[in-house]
C-alpha atoms as a PDB file:
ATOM      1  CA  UNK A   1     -28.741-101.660 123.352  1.00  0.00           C
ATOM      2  CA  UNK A   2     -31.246 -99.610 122.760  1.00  0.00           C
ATOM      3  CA  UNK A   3     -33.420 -99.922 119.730  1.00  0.00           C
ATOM      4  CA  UNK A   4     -32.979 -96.317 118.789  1.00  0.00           C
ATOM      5  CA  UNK A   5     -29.490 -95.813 119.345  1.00  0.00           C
ATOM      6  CA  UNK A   6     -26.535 -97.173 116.888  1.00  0.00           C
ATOM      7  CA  UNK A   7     -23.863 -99.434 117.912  1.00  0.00           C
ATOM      8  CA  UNK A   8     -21.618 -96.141 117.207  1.00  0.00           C
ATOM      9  CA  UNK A   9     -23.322 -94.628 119.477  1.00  0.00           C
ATOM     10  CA  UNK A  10     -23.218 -96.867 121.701  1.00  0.00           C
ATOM     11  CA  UNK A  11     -19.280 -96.854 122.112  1.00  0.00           C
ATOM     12  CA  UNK A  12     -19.134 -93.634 121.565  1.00  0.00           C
ATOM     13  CA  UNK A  13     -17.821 -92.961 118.569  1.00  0.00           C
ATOM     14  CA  UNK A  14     -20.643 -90.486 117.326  1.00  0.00           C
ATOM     15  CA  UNK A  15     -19.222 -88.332 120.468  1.00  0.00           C
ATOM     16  CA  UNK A  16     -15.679 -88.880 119.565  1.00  0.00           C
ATOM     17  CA  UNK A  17     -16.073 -88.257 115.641  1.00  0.00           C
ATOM     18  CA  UNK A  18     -18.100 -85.028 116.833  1.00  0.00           C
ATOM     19  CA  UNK A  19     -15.548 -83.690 119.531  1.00  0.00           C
ATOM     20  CA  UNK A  20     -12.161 -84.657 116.715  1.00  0.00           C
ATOM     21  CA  UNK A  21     -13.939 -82.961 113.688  1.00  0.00           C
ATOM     22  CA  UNK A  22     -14.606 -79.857 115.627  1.00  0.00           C
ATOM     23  CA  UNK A  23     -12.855 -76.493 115.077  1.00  0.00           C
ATOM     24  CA  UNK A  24      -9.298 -76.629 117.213  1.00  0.00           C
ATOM     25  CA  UNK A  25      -6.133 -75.787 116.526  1.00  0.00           C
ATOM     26  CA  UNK A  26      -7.145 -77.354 112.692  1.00  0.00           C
ATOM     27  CA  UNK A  27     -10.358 -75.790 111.279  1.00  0.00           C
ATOM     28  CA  UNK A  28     -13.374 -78.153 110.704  1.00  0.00           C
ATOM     29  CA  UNK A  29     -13.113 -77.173 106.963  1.00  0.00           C
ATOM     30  CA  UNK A  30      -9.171 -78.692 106.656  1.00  0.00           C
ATOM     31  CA  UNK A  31     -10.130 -81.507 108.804  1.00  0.00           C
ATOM     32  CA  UNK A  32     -12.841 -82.462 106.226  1.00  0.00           C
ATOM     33  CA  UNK A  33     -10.267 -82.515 103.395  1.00  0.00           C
ATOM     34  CA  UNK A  34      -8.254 -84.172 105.768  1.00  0.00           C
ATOM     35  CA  UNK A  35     -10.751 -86.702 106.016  1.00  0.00           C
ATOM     36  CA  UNK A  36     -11.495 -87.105 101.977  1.00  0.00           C
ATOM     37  CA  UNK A  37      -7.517 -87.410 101.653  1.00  0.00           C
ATOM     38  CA  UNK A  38      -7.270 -90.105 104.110  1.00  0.00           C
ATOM     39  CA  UNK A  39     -10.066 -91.800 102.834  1.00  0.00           C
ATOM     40  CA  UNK A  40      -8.365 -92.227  99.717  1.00  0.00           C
ATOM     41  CA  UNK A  41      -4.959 -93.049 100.853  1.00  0.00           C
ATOM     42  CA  UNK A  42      -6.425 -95.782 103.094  1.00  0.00           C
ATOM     43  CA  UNK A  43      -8.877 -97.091  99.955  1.00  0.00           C
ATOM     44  CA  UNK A  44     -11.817 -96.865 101.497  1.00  0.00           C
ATOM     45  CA  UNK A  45     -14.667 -96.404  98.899  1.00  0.00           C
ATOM     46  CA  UNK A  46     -17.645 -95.830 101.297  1.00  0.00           C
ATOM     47  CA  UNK A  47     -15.641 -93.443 103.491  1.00  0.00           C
ATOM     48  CA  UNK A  48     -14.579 -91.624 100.140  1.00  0.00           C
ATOM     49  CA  UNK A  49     -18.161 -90.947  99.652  1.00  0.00           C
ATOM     50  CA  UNK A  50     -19.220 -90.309 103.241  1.00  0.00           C
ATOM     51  CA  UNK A  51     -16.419 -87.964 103.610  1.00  0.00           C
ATOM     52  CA  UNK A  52     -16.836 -86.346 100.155  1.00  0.00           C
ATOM     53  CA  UNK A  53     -20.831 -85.748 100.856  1.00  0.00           C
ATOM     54  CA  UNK A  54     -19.747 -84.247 104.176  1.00  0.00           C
ATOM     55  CA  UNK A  55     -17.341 -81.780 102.778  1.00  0.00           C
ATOM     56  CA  UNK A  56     -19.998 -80.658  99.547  1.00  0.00           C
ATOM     57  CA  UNK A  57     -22.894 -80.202 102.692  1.00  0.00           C
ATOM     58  CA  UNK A  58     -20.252 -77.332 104.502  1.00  0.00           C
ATOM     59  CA  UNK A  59     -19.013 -75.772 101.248  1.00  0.00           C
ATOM     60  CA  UNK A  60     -16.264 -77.162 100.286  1.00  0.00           C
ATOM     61  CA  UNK A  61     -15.784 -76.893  96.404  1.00  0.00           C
ATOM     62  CA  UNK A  62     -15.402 -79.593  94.124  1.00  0.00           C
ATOM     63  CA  UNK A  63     -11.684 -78.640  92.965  1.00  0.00           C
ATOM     64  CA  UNK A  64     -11.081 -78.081  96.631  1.00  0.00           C
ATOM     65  CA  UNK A  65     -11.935 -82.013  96.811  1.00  0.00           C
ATOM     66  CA  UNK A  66     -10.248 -82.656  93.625  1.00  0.00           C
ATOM     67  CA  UNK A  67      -7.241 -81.450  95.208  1.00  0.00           C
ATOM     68  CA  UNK A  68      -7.505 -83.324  98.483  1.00  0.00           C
ATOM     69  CA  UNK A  69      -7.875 -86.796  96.613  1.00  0.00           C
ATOM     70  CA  UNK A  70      -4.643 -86.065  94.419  1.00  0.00           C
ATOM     71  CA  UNK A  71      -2.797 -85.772  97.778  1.00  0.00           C
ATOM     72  CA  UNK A  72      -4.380 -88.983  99.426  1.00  0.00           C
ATOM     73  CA  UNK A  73      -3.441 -90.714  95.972  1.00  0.00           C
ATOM     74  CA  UNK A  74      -0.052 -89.598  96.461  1.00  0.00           C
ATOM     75  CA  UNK A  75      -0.164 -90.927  99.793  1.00  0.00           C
ATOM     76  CA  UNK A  76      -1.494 -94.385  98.936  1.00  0.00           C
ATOM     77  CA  UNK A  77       0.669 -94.309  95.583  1.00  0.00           C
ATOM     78  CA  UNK A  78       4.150 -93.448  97.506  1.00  0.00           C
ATOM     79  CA  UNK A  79       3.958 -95.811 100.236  1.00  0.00           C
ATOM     80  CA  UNK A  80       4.444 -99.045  97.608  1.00  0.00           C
ATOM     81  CA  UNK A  81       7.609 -97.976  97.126  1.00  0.00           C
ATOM     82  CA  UNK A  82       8.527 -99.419 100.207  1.00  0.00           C
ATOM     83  CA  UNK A  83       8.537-102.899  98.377  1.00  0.00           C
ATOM     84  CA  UNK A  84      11.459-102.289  96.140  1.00  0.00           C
ATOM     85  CA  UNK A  85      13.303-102.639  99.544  1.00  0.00           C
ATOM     86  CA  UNK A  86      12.871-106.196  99.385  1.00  0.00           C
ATOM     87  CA  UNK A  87      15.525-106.423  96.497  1.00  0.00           C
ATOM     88  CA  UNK A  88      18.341-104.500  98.625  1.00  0.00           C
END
């Protein structure tokens, strides 16, 4: 490995991350809320504030953001429910 480079750049990921997060068929804007929603949904604190800081540096407002984490916390909330099935 190089001294310079990371080991996410090493595998790639840095490429990959850049290539997903692009504009496509989604818009780099909604795939940054997509990002701070997922963050959330899958608890991650330090991706919560990568992905937040990410989305302030393009524009993105903070209600906009506000809004994306009350969807992830849906997300995360909503998918416990799938333990009452174990008293079927």
């Amino acid at each position: 490995m190089n001294d310079s480079e990371s080991i996410a750049e090493q595998i790639g990921f840095v490429d990959l991350k850049k290539n997903i997060m692009a504009d496509g068929a989604i818009d780099r804007r909604t795939k940054k809320l997509l990002a701070v929603a997922s963050a959330v949904a899958v608890g991650c604190d330090n991706c919560f504030e990568a992905q937040k800081e990410f989305a302030k540096n393009i524009g993105i407002t903070d209600e906009e953001i506000q809004e994306a984490i009350q969807v992830g916390a849906l997300i995360r909330f909503g998918s416990g429910f799938k333990y009452m099935r174990t008293f079927d």
